[in-house]
Protein backbone atom coordinates (compact mmCIF):
# COMPACT_ATOMS: atom_id res chain seq x y z
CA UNK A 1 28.17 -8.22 -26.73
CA UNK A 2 24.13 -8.03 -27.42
CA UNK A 3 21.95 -9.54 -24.79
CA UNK A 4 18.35 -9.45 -25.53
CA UNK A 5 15.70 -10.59 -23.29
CA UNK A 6 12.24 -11.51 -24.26
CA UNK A 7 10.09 -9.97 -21.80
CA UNK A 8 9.60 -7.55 -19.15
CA UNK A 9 8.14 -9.83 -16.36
CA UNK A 10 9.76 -10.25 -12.96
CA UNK A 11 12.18 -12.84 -14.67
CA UNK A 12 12.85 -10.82 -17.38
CA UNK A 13 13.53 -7.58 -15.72
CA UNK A 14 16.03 -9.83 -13.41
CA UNK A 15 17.53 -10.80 -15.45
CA UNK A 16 18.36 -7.43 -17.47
CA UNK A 17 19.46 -5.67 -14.52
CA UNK A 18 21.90 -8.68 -13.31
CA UNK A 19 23.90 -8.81 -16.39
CA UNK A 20 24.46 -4.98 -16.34
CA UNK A 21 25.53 -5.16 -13.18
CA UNK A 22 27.90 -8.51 -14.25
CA UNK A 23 29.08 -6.44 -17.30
CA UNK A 24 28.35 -2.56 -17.40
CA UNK A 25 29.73 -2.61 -21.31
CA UNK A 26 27.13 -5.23 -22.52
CA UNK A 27 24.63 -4.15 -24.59
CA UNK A 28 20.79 -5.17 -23.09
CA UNK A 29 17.68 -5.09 -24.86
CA UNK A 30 14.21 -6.29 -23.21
CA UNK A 31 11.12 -7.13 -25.59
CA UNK A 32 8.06 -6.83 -24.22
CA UNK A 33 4.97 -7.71 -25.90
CA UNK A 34 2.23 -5.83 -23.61
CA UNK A 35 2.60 -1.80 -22.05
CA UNK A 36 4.13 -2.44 -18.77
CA UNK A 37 7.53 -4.25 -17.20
CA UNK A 38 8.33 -4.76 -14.05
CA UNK A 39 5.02 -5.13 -12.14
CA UNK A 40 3.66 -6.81 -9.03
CA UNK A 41 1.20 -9.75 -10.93
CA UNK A 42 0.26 -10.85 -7.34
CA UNK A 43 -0.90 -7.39 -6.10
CA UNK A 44 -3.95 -7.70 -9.16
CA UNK A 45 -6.97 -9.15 -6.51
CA UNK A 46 -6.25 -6.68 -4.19
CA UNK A 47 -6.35 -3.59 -6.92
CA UNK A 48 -9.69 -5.41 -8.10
CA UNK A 49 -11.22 -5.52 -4.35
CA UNK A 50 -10.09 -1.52 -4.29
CA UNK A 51 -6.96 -1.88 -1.47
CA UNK A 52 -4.91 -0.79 -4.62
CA UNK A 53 -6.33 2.38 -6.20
CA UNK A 54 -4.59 2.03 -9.93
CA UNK A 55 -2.51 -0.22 -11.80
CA UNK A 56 0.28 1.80 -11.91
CA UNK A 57 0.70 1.65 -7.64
CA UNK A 58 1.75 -2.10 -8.56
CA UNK A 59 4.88 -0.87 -10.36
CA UNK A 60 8.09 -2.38 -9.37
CA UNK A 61 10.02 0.99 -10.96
CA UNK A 62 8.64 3.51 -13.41
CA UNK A 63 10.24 2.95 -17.02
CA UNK A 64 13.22 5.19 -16.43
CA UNK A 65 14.72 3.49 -13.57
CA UNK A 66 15.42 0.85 -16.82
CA UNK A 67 16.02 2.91 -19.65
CA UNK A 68 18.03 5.83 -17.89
CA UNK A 69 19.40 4.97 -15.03
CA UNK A 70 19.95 1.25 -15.57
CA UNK A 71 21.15 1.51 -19.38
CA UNK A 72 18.76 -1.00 -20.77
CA UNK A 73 17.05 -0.51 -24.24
CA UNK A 74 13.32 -1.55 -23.25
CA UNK A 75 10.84 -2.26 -26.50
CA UNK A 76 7.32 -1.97 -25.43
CA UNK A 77 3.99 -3.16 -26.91
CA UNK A 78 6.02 -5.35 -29.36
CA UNK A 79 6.19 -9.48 -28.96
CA UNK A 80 8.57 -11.46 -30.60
CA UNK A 81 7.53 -13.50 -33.69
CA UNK A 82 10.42 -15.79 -33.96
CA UNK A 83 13.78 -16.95 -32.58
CA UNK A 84 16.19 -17.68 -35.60
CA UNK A 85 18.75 -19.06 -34.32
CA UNK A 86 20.86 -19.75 -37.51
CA UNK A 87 21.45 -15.92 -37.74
CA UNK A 88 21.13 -15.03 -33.93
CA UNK A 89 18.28 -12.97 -34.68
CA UNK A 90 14.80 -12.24 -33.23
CA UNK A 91 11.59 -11.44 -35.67
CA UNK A 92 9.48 -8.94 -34.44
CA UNK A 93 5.78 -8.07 -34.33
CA UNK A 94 6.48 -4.90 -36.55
CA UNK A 95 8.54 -7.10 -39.33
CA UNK A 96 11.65 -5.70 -37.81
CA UNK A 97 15.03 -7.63 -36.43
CA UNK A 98 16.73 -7.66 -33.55
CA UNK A 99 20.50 -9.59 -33.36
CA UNK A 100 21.52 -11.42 -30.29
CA UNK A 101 25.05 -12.65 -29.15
CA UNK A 102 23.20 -14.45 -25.84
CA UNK A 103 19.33 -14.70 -25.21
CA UNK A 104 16.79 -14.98 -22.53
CA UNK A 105 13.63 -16.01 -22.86
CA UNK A 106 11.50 -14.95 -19.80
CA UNK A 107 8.28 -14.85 -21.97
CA UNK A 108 6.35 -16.06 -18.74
CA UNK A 109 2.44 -17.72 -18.94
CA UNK A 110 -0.91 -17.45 -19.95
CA UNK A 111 -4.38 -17.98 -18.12
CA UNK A 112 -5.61 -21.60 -19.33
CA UNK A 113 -8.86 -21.12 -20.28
CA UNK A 114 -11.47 -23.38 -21.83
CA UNK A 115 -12.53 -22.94 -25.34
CA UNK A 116 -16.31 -23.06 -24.20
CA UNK A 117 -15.59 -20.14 -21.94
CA UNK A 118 -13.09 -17.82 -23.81
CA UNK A 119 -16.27 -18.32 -27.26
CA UNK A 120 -18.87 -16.06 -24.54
CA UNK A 121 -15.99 -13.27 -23.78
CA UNK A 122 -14.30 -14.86 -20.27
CA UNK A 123 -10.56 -14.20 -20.09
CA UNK A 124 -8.40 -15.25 -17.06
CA UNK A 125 -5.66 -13.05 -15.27
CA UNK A 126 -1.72 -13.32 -15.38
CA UNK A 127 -0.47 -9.72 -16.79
CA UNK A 128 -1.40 -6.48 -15.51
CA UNK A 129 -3.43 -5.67 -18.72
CA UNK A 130 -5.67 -8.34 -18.15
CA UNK A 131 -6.09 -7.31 -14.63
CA UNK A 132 -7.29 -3.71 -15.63
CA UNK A 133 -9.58 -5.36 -18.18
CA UNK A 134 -11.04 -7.37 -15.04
CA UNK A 135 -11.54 -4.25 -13.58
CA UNK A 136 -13.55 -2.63 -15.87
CA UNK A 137 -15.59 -5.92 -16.23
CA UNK A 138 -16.50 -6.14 -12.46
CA UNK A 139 -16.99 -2.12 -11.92
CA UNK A 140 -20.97 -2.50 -12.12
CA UNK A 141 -21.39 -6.10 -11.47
CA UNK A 142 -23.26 -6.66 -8.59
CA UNK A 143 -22.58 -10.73 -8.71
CA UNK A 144 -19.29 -12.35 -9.91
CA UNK A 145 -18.46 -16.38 -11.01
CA UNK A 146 -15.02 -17.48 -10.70
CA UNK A 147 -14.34 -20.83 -12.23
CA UNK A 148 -11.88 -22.57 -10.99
CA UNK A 149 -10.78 -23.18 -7.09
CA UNK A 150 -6.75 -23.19 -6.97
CA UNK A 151 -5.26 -20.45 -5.15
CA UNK A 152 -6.00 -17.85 -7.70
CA UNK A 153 -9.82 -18.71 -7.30
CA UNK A 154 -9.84 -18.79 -4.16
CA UNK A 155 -8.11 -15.45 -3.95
CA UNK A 156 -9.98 -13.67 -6.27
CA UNK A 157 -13.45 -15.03 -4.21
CA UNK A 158 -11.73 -13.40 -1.00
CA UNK A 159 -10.75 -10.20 -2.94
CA UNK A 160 -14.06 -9.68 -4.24
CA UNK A 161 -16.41 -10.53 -1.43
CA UNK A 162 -14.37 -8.41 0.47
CA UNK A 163 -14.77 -5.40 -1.84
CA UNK A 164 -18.52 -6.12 -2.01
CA UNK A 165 -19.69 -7.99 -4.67
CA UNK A 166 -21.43 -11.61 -4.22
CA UNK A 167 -19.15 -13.90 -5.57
CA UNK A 168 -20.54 -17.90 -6.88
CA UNK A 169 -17.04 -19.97 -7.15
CA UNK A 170 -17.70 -22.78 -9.61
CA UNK A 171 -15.15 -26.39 -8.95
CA UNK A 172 -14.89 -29.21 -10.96
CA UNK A 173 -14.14 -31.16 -7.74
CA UNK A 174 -15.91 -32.40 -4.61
CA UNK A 175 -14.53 -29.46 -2.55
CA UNK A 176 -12.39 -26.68 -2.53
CA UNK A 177 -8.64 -26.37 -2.70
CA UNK A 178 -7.94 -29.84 -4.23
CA UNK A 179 -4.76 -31.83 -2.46
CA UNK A 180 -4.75 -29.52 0.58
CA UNK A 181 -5.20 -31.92 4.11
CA UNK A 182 -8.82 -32.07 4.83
CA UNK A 183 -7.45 -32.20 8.44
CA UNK A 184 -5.97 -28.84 8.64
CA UNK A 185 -8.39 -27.70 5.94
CA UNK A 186 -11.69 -28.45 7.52
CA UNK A 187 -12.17 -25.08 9.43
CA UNK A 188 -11.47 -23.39 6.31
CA UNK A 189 -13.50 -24.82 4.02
CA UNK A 190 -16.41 -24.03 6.06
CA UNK A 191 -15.76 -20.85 6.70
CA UNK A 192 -15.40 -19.79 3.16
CA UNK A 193 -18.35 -21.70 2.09
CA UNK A 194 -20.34 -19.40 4.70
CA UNK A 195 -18.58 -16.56 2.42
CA UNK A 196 -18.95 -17.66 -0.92
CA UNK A 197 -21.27 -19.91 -2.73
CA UNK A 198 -19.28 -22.69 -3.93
CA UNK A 199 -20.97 -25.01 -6.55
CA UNK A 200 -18.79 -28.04 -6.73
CA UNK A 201 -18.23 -31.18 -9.01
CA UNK A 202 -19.57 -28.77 -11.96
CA UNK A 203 -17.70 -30.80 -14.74
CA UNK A 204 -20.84 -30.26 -16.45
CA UNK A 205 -20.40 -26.34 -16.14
CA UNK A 206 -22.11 -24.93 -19.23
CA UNK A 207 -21.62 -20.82 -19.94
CA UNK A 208 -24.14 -18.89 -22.08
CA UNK A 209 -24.05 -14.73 -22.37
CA UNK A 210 -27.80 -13.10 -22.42
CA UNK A 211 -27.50 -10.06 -23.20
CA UNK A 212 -24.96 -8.56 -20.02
CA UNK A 213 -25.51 -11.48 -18.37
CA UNK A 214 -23.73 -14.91 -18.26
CA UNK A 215 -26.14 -18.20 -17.20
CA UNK A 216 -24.00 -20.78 -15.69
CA UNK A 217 -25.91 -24.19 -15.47
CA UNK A 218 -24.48 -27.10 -13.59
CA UNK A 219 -26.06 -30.06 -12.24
CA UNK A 220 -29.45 -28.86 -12.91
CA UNK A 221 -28.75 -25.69 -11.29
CA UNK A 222 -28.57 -22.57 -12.89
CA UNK A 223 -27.17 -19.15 -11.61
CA UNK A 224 -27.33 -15.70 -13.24
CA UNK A 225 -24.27 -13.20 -13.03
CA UNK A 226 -23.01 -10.10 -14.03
CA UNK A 227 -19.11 -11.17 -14.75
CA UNK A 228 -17.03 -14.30 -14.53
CA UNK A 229 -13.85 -14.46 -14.54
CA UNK A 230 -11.61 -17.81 -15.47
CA UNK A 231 -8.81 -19.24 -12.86
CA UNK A 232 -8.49 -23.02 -14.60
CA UNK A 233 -4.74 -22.98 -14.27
CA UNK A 234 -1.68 -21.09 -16.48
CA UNK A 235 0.04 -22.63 -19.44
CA UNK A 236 3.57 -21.48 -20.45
CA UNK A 237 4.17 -18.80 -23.37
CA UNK A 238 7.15 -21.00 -25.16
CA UNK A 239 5.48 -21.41 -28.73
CA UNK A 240 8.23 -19.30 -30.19
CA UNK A 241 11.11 -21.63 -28.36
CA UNK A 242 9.15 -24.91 -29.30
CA UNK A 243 8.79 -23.28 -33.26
CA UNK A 244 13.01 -22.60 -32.93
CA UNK A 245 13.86 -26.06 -31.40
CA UNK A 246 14.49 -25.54 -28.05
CA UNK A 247 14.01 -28.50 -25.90
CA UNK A 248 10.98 -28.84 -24.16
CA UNK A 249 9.33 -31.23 -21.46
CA UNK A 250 5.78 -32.89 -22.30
CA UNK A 251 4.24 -29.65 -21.06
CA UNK A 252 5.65 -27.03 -23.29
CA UNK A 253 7.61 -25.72 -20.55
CA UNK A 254 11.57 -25.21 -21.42
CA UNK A 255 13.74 -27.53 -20.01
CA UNK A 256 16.57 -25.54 -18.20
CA UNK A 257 19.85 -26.68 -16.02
CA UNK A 258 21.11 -25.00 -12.99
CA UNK A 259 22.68 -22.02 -14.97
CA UNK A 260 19.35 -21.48 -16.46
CA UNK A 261 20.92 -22.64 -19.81
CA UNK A 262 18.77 -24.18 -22.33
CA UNK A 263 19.18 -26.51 -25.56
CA UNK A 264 20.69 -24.50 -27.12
CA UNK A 265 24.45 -22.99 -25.76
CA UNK A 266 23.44 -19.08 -26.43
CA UNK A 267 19.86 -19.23 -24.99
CA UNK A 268 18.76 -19.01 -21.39
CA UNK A 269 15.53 -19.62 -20.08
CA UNK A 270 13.63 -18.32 -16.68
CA UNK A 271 10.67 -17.49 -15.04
CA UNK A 272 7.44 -19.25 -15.62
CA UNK A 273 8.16 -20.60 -19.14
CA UNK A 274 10.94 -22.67 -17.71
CA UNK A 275 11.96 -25.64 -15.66
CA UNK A 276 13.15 -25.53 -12.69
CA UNK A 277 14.51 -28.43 -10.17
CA UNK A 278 12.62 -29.56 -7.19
CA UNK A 279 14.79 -29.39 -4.28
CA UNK A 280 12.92 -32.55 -2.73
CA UNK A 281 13.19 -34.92 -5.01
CA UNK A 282 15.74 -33.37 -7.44
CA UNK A 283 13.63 -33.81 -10.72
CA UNK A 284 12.74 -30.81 -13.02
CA UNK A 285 9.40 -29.40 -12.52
CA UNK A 286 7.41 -26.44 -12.90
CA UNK A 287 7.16 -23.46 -9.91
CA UNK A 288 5.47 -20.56 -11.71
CA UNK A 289 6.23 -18.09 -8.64
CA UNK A 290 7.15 -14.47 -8.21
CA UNK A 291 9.97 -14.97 -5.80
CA UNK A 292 11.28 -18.12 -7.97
CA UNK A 293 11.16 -16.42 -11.27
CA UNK A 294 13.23 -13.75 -9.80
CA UNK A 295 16.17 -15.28 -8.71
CA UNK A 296 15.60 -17.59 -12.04
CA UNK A 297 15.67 -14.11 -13.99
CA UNK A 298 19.06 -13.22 -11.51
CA UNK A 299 21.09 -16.72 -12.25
CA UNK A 300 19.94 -16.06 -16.24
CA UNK A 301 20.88 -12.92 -16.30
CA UNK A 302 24.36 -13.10 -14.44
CA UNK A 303 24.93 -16.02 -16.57
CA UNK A 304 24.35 -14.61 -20.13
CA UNK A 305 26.91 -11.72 -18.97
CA UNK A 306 29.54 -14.48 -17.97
CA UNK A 307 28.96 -15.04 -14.26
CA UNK A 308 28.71 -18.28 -12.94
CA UNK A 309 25.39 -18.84 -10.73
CA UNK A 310 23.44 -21.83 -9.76
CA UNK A 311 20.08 -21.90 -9.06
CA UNK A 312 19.71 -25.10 -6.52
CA UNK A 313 15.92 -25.53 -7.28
CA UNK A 314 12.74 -24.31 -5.69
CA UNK A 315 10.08 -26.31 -2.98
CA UNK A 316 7.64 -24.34 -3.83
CA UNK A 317 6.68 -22.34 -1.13
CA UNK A 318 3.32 -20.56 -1.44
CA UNK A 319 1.43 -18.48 0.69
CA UNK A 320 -2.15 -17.17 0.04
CA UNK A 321 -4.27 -14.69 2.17
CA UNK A 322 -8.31 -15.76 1.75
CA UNK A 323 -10.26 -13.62 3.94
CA UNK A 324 -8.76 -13.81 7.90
CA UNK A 325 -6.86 -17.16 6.85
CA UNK A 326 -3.49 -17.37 5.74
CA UNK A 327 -2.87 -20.53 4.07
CA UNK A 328 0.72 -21.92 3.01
CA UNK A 329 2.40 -25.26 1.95
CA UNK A 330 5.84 -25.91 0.34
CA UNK A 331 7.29 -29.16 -0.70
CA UNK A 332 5.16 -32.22 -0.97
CA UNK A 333 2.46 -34.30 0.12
CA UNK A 334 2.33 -37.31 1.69
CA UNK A 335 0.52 -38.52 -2.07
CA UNK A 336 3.38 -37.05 -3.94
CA UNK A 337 5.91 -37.92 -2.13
CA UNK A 338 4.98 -41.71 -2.84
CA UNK A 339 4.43 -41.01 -6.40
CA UNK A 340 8.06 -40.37 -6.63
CA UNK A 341 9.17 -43.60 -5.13
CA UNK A 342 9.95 -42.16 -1.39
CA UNK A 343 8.58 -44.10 1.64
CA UNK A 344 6.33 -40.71 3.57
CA UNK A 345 4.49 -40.38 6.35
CA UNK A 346 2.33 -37.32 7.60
CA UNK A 347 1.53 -36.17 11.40
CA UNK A 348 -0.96 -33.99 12.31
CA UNK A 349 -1.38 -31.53 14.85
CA UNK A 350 -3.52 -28.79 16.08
CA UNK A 351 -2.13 -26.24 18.18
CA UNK A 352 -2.10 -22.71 19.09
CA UNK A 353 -0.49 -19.79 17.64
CA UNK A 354 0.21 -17.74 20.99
CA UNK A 355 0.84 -18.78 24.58
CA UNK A 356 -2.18 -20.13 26.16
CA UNK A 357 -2.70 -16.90 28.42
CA UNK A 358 -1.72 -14.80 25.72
CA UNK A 359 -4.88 -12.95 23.91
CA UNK A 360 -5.68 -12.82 20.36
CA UNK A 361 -4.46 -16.68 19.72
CA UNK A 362 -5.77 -18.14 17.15
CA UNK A 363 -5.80 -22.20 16.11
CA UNK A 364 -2.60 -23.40 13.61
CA UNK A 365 -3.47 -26.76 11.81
CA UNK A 366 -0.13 -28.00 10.73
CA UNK A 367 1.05 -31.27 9.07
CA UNK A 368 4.34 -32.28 8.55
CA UNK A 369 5.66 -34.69 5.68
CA UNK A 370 8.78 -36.76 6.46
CA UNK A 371 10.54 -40.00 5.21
CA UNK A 372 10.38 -43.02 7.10
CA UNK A 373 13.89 -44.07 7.66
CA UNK A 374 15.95 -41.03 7.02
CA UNK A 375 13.44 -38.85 9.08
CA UNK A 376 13.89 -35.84 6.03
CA UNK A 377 11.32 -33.79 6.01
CA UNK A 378 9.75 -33.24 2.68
CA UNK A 379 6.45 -31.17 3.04
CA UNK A 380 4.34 -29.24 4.76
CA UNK A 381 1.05 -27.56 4.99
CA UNK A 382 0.01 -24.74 7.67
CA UNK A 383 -3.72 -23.05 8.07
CA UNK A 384 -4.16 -20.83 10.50
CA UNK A 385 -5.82 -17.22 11.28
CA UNK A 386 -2.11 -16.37 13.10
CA UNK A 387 1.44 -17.02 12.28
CA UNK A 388 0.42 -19.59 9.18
CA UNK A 389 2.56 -17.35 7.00
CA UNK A 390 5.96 -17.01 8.93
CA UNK A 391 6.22 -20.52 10.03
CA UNK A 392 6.04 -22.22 6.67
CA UNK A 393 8.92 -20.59 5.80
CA UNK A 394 10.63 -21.39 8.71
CA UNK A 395 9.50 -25.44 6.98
CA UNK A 396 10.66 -24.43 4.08
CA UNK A 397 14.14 -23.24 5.03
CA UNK A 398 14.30 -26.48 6.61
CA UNK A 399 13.64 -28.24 3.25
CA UNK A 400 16.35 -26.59 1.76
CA UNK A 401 18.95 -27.45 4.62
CA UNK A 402 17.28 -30.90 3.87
CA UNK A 403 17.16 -31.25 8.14
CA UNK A 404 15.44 -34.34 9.82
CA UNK A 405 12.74 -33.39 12.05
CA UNK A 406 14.86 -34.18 14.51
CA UNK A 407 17.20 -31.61 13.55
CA UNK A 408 14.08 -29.24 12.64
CA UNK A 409 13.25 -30.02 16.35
CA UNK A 410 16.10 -28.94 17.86
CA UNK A 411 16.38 -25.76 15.87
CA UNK A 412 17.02 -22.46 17.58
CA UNK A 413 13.46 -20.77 16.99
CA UNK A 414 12.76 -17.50 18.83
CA UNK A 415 9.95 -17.36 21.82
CA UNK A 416 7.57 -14.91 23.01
CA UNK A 417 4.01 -15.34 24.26
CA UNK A 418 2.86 -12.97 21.60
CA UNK A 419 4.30 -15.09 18.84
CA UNK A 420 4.36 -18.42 19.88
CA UNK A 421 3.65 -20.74 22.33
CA UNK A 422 6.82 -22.29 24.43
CA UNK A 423 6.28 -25.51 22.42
CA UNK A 424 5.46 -24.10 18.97
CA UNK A 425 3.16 -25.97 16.62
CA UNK A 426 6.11 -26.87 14.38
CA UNK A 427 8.57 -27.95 17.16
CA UNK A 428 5.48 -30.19 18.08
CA UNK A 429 5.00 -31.27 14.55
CA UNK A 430 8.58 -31.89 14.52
CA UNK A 431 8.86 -34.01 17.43
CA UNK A 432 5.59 -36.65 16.65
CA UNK A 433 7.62 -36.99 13.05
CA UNK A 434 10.40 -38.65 15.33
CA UNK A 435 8.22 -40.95 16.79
């Protein structure tokens, strides 16, 4: 049997390897439209601040680990045209064919960026080519513009501060980090803005090049730079499974089950072209992650060869690094919660992150989202200098084992002054939700 996968992306990759592994005697091809498969997408601030010295350090495995050892056919620099799926066939860039028996499309996303900024020259960042294009774009700039302030903005600000340039972060909104608890946020907020000169509710933002330089004007205000970079937000890459028929959601994004199986009985879909369910609320939606389009990729994969995996959804855990903060949420907000028809509350609470005597602690702003009633928690969001990073995922565990707070409360969680105080922030957290 032929299994072809478009794309070489964590999903992609996936799922390649887990079919050979579910059937040694298939036959697995992976199309990739750019140079390089397999890569670490999230390690790209941190090559352009200089931690990482060269693209190729954020290389999963080097080519032959695929090719030689794995037995997978991998087609580089060559993107897929077309899906016909009368024939089973694929139409490539170079006018050749490829025939299928079971497909994955792992094609991934694409930097959303505005039509006024992509006519003067800015480009955004999701693949490692467009990451060593930043690169050379920011060597000799001495001040950078980032438009946008999501995670990725905010990211790139950190990155690039910290590997000296002077860095003007341009938001459409009235502050930073848009839906994040201006409680736990606060701190934050100010801190960066000491970092980084933020010029908010720019929905006015106009970009003009002069010369090597871009003039952004907003608000009456006008600021010169050497580079700017776009981080407006990602769109999926499924205009070749939209142009075949494959069912899609309002978004363009595939519509997938639990076995990762699409529209169409022969064609799987994972990674950040496809749906995914929300473990809260059990609705398809949209988690363009690393670690969820890998196990997407894994489920796909095993699938296509004949396994039989679910994948039970995502809460979409996310953790960010900006400067000494580490910032993570997963599930929903109090806001969204209600959106989706569930009675939520939120508590609040402001703790430490090591015993009281213990040096080095550092505050933790947590909230925790639960429903009235049931007591579920739902969501969470943690900001803190120490610990943020760990203890969201302890949340988010608890998400999945849909636990009360009260059962989050009475959860086994390890204790040392160097780690924790006796009454950790989220046991704390935990027990107000009760009340």
């Amino acid at each position: 049997m032929d299994l072809v996968v478009i794309g070489g992306g964590a999903a992609g990759m996936a799922a390649a390897s887990k079919a050979k592994r579910v059937d040694a005697s298939l036959t697995v091809t992976v199309v990739e439209g750019g140079s390089y498969v397999s890569y670490a997408e999230c390690g790209i601030p941190y090559y352009l601040e200089g931690i990482v010295a060269s693209p190729t350090e954020l290389l999963h495995y080097p080519l032959e680990e695929f090719t030689q050892k794995r037995g997978i056919n991998v087609i580089t620099r060559t993107s897929v045209n077309a899906i016909d799926r009368k024939n089973r066939e694929l139409v490539l860039s170079n006018d050749s064919r490829v025939k299928y028996d079971r497909l994955v499309i792992a094609t991934g996303a694409s930097p959303k960026v505005p039509d006024s900024l992509s006519a003067v020259g800015i480009h955004g960042i999701r693949s490692l080519e467009s990451g060593e294009i930043t690169h050379q774009d920011i060597a000799n700039a001495d001040k950078v513009a980032i438009i946008g302030d999501g995670i990725l903005g905010l990211e790139l600000a950190s990155s690039l501060v910290q590997g000296g340039k002077k860095v003007f972060l341009v938001s459409r909104h009235s502050d930073i980090l848009k839906g994040f608890d201006t409680r736990i946020g606060a701190a934050f907020r100010e801190e960066f803005k000491q970092r980084v000169n933020v010029l908010t509710e720019a929905s006015d933002l106009q970009v003009t090049k002069r010369g090597s330089s871009f003039l952004l004007a907003t608000r009456g205000k006008v600021v010169v730079v050497d580079a700017v970079i776009s981080a407006t937000g990602i769109v999926p890459n499924t205009r070749i499974a939209i142009d075949a028929g494959i069912a899609t959601d309002s978004r363009g994004i595939i519509i997938t089950d639990g076995h990762m199986l699409t529209s169409d009985p022969n064609i799987y879909a994972a990674g950040d072209c496809a749906s995914t369910t929300n473990i809260v609320t059990g609705k398809l939606d949209w988690h363009p992650l690393a670690q969820v389009s890998n196990k997407m990729g894994r489920v796909a994969g095993s699938n296509a060869a004949g396994g039989k995996m679910v994948f039970p959804g995502s809460a979409g855990t996310t953790l960010v690094k900006i400067f000494d903060y580490e910032i993570g949420f997963t599930g929903l907000t109090e806001e969204q919660a209600r959106k989706d028809g569930l009675d939520a509350k939120t508590i609040f609470v402001k703790a430490m992150s090591k015993a009281g005597y213990y040096p080095g602690k550092q505050p933790v702003f947590v909230n925790m989202v639960t429903e009235n009633g049931t007591g579920r928690i739902l969501g969470s969001q943690i900001v803190s200098k120490d610990g943020a990073a760990w203890r969201i995922n302890a949340v988010a565990a608890a998400i999945q084992a849909k636990l009360t707070a009260e059962a989050f409360f009475f959860s086994d969680l390890g204790y040392s002054p160097p780690f924790g105080p006796v009454w950790d922030p989220l046991i704390v957290a935990a027990d107000l939700s009760m009340k």
